[in-house]
Each structure stands twice: as structure tokens, then as C-alpha cells.
Protein backbone atom coordinates (compact mmCIF):
# COMPACT_ATOMS: atom_id res chain seq x y z
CA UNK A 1 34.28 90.96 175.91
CA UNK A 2 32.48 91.80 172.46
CA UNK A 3 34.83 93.91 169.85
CA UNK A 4 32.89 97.63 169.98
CA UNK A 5 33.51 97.23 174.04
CA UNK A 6 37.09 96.62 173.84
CA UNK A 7 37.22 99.34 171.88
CA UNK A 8 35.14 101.29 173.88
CA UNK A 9 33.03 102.04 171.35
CA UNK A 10 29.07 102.92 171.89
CA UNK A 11 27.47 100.64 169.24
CA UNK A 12 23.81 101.09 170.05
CA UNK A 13 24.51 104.88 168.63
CA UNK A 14 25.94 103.23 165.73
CA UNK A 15 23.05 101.28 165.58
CA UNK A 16 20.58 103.84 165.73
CA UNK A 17 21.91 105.92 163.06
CA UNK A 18 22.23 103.17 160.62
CA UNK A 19 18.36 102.59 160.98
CA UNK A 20 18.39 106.73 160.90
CA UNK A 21 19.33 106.58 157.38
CA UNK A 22 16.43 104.75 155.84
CA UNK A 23 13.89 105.81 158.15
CA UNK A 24 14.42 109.51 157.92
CA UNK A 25 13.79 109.46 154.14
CA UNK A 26 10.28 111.12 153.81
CA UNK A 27 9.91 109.82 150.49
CA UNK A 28 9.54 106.52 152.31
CA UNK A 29 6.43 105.53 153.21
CA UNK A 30 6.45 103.95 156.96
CA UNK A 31 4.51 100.92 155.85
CA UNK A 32 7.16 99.94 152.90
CA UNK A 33 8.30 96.70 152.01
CA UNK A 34 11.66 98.89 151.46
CA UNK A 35 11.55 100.40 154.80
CA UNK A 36 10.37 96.56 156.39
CA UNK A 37 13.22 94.84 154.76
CA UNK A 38 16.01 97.20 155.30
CA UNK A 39 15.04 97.29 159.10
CA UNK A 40 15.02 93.53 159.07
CA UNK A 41 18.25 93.19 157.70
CA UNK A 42 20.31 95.61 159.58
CA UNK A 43 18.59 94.37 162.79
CA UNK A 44 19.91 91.15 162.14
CA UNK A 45 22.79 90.91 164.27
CA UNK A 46 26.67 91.21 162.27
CA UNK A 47 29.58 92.32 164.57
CA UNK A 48 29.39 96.09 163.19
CA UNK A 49 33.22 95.54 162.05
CA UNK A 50 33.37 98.32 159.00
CA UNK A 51 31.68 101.13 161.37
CA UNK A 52 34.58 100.29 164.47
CA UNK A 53 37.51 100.69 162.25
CA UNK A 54 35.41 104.30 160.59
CA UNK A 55 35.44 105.18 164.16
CA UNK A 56 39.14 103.73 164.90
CA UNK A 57 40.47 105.74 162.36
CA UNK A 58 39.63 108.94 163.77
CA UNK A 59 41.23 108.37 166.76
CA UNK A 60 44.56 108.90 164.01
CA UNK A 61 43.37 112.32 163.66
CA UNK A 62 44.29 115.91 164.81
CA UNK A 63 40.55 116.42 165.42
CA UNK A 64 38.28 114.83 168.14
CA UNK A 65 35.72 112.52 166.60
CA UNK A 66 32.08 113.34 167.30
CA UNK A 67 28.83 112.80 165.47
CA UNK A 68 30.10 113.20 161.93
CA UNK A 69 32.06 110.19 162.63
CA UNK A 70 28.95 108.29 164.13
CA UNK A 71 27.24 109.01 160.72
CA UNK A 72 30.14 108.11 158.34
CA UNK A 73 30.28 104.65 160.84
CA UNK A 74 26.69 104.16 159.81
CA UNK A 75 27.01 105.03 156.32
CA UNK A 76 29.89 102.36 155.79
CA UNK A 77 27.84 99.56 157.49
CA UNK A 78 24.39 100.16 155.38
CA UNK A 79 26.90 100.28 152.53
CA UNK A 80 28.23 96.35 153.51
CA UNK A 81 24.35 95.60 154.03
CA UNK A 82 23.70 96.63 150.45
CA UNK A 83 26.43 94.57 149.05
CA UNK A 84 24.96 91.53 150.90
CA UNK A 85 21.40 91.88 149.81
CA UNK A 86 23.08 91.43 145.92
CA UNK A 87 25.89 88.83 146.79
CA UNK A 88 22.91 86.73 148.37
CA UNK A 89 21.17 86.85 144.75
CA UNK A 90 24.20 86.09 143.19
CA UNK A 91 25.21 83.01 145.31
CA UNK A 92 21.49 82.01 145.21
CA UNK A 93 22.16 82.10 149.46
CA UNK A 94 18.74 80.98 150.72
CA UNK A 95 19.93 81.81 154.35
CA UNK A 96 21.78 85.40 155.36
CA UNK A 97 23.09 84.88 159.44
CA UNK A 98 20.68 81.96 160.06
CA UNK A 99 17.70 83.44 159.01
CA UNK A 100 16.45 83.77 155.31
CA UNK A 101 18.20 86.26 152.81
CA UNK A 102 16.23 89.39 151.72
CA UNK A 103 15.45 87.93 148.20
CA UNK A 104 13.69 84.87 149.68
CA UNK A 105 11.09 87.21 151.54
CA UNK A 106 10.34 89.43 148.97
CA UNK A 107 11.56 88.39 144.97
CA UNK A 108 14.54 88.46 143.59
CA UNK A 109 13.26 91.74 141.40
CA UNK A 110 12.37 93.20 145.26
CA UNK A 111 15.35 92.54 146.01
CA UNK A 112 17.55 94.12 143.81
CA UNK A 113 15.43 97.30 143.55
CA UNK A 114 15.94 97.36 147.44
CA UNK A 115 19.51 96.59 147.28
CA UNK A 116 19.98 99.38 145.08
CA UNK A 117 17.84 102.10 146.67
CA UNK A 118 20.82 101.30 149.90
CA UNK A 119 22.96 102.55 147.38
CA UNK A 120 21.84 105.08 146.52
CA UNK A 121 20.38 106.67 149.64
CA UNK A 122 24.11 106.24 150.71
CA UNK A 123 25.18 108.28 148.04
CA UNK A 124 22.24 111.08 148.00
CA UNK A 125 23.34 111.71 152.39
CA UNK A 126 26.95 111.66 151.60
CA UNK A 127 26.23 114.21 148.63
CA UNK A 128 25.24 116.63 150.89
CA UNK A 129 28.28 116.56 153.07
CA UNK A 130 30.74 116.70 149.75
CA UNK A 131 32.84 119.85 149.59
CA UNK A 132 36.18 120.16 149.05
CA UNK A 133 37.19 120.54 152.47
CA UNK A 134 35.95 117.04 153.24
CA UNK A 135 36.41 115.42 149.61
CA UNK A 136 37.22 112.16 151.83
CA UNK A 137 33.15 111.36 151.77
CA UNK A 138 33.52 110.74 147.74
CA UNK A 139 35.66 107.52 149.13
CA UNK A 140 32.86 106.27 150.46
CA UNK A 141 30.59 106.84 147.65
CA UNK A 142 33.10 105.10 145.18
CA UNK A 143 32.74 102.16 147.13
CA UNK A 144 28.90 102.06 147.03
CA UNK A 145 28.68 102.15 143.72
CA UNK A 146 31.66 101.55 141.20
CA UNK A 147 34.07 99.22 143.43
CA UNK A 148 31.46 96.63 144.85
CA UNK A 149 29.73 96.34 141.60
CA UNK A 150 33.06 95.34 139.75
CA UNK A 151 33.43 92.80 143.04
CA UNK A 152 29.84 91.04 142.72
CA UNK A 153 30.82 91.13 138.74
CA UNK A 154 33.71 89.19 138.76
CA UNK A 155 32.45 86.92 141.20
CA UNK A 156 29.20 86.34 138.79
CA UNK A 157 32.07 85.93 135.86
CA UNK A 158 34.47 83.59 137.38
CA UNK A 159 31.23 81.05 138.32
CA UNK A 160 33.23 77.87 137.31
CA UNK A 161 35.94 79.01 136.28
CA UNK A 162 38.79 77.03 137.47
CA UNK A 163 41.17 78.26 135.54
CA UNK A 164 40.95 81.39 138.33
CA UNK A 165 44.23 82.59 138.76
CA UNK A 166 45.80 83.01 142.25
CA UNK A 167 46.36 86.67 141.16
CA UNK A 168 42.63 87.32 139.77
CA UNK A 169 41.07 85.69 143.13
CA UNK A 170 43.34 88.18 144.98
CA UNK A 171 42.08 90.86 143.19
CA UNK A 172 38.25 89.70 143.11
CA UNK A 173 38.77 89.54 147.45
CA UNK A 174 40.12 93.44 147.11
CA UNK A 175 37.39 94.59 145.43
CA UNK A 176 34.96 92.48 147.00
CA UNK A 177 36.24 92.94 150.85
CA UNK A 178 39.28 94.43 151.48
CA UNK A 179 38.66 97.67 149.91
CA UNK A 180 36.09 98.72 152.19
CA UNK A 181 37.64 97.87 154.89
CA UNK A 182 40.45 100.29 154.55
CA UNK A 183 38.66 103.09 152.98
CA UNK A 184 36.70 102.92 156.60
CA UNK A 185 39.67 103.11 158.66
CA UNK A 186 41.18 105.76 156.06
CA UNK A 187 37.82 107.88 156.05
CA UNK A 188 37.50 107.95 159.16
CA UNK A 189 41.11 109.34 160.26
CA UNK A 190 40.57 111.93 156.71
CA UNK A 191 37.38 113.10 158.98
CA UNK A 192 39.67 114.09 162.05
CA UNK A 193 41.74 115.47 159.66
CA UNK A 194 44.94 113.14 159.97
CA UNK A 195 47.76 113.39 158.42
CA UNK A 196 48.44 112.01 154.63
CA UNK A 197 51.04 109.55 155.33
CA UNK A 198 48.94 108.31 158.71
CA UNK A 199 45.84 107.52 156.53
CA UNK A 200 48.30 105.70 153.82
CA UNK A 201 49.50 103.55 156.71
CA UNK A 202 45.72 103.07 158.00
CA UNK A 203 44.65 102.17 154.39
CA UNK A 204 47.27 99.35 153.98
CA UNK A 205 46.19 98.15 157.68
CA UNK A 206 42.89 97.88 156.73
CA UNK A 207 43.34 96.24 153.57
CA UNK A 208 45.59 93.55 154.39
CA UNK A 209 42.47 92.79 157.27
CA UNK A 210 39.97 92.67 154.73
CA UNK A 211 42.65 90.08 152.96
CA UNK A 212 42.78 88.22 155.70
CA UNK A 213 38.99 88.28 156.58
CA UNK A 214 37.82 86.93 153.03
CA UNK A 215 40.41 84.30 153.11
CA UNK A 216 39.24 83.13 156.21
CA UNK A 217 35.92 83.52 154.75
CA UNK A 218 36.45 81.07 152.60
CA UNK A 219 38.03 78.70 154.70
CA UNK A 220 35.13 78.41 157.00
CA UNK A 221 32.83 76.84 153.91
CA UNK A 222 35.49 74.24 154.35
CA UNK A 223 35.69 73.90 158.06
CA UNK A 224 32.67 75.04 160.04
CA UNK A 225 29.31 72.81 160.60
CA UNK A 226 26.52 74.33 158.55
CA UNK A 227 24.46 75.77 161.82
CA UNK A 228 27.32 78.14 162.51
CA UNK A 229 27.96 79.42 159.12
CA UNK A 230 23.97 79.53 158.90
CA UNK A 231 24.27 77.78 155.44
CA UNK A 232 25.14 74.45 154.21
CA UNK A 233 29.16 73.75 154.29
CA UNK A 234 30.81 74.28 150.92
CA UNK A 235 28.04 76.54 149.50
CA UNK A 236 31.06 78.19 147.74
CA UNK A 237 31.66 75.19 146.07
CA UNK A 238 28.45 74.51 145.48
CA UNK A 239 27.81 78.04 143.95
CA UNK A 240 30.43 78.13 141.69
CA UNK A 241 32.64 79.97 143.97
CA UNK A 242 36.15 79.55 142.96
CA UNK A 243 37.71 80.23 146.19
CA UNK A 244 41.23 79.85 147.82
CA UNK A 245 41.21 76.49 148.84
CA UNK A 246 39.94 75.43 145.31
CA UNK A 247 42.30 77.29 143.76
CA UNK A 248 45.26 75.07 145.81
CA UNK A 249 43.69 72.02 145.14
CA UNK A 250 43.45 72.49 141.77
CA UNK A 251 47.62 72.59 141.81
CA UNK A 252 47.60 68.74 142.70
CA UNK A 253 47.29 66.57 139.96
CA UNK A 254 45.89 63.60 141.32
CA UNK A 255 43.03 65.67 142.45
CA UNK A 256 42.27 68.28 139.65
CA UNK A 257 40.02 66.44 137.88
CA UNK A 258 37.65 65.10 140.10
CA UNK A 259 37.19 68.99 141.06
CA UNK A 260 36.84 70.32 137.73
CA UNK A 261 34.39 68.06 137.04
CA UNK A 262 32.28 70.20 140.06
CA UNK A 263 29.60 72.33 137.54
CA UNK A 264 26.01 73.17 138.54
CA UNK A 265 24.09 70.17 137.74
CA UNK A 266 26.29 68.32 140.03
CA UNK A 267 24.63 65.72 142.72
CA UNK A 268 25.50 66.07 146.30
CA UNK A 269 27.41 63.08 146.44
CA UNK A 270 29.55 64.52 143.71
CA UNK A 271 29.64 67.58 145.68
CA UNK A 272 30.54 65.68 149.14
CA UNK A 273 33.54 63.64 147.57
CA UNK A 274 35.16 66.89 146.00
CA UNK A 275 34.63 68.71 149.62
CA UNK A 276 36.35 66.00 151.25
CA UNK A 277 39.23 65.83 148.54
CA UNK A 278 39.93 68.82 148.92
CA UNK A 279 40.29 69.05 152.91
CA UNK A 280 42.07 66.21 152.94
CA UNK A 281 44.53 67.87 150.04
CA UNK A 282 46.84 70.34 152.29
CA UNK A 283 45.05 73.19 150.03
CA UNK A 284 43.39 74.46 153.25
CA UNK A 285 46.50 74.79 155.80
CA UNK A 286 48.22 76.69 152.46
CA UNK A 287 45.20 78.80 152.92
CA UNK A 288 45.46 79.18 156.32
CA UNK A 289 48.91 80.11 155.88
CA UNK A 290 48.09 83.77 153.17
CA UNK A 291 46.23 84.32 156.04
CA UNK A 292 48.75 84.57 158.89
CA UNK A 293 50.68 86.49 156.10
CA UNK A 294 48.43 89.57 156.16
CA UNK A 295 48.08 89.24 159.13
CA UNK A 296 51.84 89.75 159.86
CA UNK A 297 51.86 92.46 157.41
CA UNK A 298 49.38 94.29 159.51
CA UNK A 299 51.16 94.20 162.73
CA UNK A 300 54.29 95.44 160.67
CA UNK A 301 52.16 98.71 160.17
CA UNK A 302 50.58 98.58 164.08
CA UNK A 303 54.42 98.96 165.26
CA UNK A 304 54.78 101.97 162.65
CA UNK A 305 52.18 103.84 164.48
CA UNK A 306 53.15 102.71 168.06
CA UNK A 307 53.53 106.71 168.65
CA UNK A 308 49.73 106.72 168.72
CA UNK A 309 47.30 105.83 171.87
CA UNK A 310 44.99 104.41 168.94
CA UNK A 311 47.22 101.91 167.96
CA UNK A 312 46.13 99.55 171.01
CA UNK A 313 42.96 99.80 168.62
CA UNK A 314 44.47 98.40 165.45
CA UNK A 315 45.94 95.70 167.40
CA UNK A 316 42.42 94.75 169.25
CA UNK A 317 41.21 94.43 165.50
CA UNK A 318 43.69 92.37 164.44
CA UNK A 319 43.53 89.90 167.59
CA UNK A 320 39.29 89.80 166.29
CA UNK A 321 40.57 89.33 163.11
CA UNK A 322 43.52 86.41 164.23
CA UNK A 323 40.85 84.74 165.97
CA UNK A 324 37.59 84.75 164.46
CA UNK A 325 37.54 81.08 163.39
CA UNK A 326 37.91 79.80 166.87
């Protein structure tokens, strides 16, 4: 059973108000590149994760959800699409789920004009919902602009850098991931209006997900066959990308070197021996292993809100979440 029908959660209406948002701007013409591309890349395919938790958080609330919720759902996911039309540039990612990335179908320049009229548009339709009864939309807005941007920065900056701290990568993964996650689940139950200390809990829940999810993330450049990640394996690597398992490896001695060495004129066969190194180093069952951690931290918060139907919700994320790489 997919994740939105466990939940019990009506995804083509999702769906059709995420497409809503681009093609009810008038300013738009229908035969746009803008319009063409945006359509293309939310039709895609993704498993909608960011709008389910919106709508799972408002099942936290003292308020039924209804269509506000719907649009909010929508409004998080074409926020995660505009963050992946600019991490694609960034990572020079030819491919996007299997099929080319945005920028290799238009121009870079297309691209990131495109990527940042998303943004935008998000923030102009949440505008116009922003009072201070539901201040909760400016969460949302933050996101799309301020707290991605410093995400896709320091993951431009670090490029190489393997003198990436354990705490910096943690923080890059926050701002990159995690943070959207939980202000979805924590938007969502502010838009039932929930209860403070409920939408703290939700928060945490969501963010020690969106932990878990980039972590795993990065372990899949590592462990998957390049036609189901729908790019080659260790494109990390190959980008730069100074992820978790790197960041182990690097703490073996023996090894260090021959990774360092990793810059971007490297050959493939350079590229190949460092891959292997570092699978066969123990750096990616230490990864594995700040995985399970959220993950355990999560439940912790699921049994805090056992008092709540909803919370069978949170735990059918989590089991996604535990078992996405399999």
C-alpha cells in the first residue's frame, strides 16, 4: 500500500492544487516555458512526503482540516520542487527521478529564473493568507526563501571541503532537509489550531525525520545501483558532496588520504577506488547507525502523543521513513 493511502490521504487533490498554483497565475502565459517546465517537474512522480505530514499535522489540531490544509499541502511540496530545480544546478545533476533535470531542458540561466519565480509565487499566495490570526503561513515563507538558500549555500561552500565537521554537515542536512519537514507537520497542526506544546512535539518529530531522511540520502549514493537512484552511484562524491559516509571515512587513517585526494578533475578510476574504500571502511554501517538514532528519537515523541488518534499517522511515517532503502 503506497504512503498517502495508508494515511488515507486523497493525493490526486494534492496534486491538483500544486499544478493550481502555477497555472492560475494570469500573468502566466499558457504557452510558457515557465508554465511547461513547472508542469513537467511536478508531474514527475516524488512520493508527495512534505504535503502528507502538512496534512498529518492537522489531524493534532482542535479544528477539522479542510481545503486550507489542501493548499498549505501544495504550497510545501512546490516549495521542495523549487529547492530541487537549484540543488540540480548546484550538483551539476544531469538526471532529476530518471529523467533529465530542469536545467538540462532549458539553460542553466532558465533555470534559475524558473526556480526562483516557484519561490516567489509561493510567497506572493501565502501573502495573501498572512494575518495575525494565522501568522503560522510566514513559516512557510521563511523556508522558501531565507532557510533553503542558506542550505544550497553551504552545500555550494563546503564543495571539497573535507575538513567538514560532523557538527557543520549536521547543520547543512537541517537547513537543507530537516527543516521543512517539521515546519510541514508544525504548520499544518498551527492551521487546526493545535495546541503550542503539541506543535513543539510535532516540530521535533518532523525534524529528527528529515535527519534521518538526508542521512539515508546519502547512504544510497553509496549503496543503490545507478538506475534506481536515476543517477550514477557516488554522484555526491563525485560533486564535491561532503557527505556522512565521507565524513567517517575520513576518521581512518589508512584511508584519509586516498579520499582527500578526490577534487574535480579527478578520473573515474580515481573516483571508483575511493567509492570502494570507503564502503569497505565501516563509515557506512556508522552511518546507518545516526540513522536508527533519529529514528528512535522520533518514536520517543510518537509515544508522547499516544493520547491522539493521529499518532497511528506519525508512526506510518516513520515505518516509510525506517524502510525506504529496502
Amino acid at each position: 500500500m503506497k504512503l498517502h493511502e495508508t494515511l488515507n490521504i486523497n493525493l490526486p487533490r494534492i496534486n491538483k492544487a500544486i499544478e493550481q498554483i502555477v497555472t492560475s497565475d494570469k500573468d502566466l502565459p499558457s504557452s510558457s516555458i515557465i508554465l511547461e517546465s513547472i508542469l513537467s517537474l511536478v508531474r514527475s512522480g516524488g512520493k508527495r512526503v512534505r504535503p502528507l505530514m502538512v496534512i498529518v499535522g492537522s489531524r493534532f489540531g482542535t479544528q477539522p482540516p479542510g481545503r486550507r490544509q489542501i493548499e498549505l499541502a501544495a504550497a510545501a511540496e512546490f516549495i521542495h520542487a523549487a529547492s530541487l530545480v537549484h540543488d540540480d544546478i548546484i550538483d551539476h545533476a544531469e538526471m532529476r527521478r530518471g529523467q533529465p533535470s530542469m536545467h538540462m531542458n532549458t539553460s542553466v540561466s532558465e533555470a534559475v529564473y524558473i526556480g526562483s519565480y516557484m519561490s516567489a509565487r509561493i510567497i506572493e499566495l501565502l501573502s495573501t493568507h498572512s494575518s495575525e490570526r494565522n501568522r503560522y503561513v510566514h513559516d512557510l515563507s521563511a523556508i522558501a526563501t531565507a532557510q533553503l538558500c542558506i542550505g544550497e549555500y553551504e552545500q555550494l561552500e563546503h564543495r571539497y571541503d573535507y575538513s567538514l565537521s560532523l557538527g557543520q554537515y549536521l547543520e547543512k542536512s537541517r537547513n537543507k532537509t530537516a527543516q521543512l519537514m517539521a515546519t510541514c507537520l508544525r504548520v499544518g497542526a498551527l492551521s487546526t489550531e493545535a495546541k503550542p506544546d503539541i506543535t513543539d512535539l510535532l516540530y521535533k518529530f518532523g525534524e529528527h525525520l528529515g535527519m534521518s531522511f538526508q542521512i539515508q540520502d546519502d547512504l544510497l549514493d553509496f549503496t543503490q545501483t545507478p538506475e534506481l537512484l536515476g543517477k550514477p552511484a557516488g554522484s555526491d562524491l563525485i560533486q564535491g558532496q561532503v557527505t556522512l559516509p565521507v565524513i567517517y571515512a575520513l576518521q581512518k587513517p589508512e584511508i584519509a588520504d586516498t579520499i582527500r585526494s578526490i577534487h574535480a578533475g579527478s578520473t573515474s578510476d580515481e573516483i571508483n577506488v575511493a567509492i570502494e574504500i570507503i564502503r569497505s571502511s565501516g563509515a557506512l554501517e556508522q552511518t546507518e547507525q545516526l540513522s536508527l538514532y533519529y529514528l528512535e528519537q522520533a518514536q520517543q515523541i510518537i509515544n508522547q502523543l499516544s493520547s491522539f488518534p493521529a499518532h497511528q499517522d506519525l508512526q506510518s511515517l516513520l515505518h516509510y521513513f525506517a524502510g525506504r532503502d529496502h
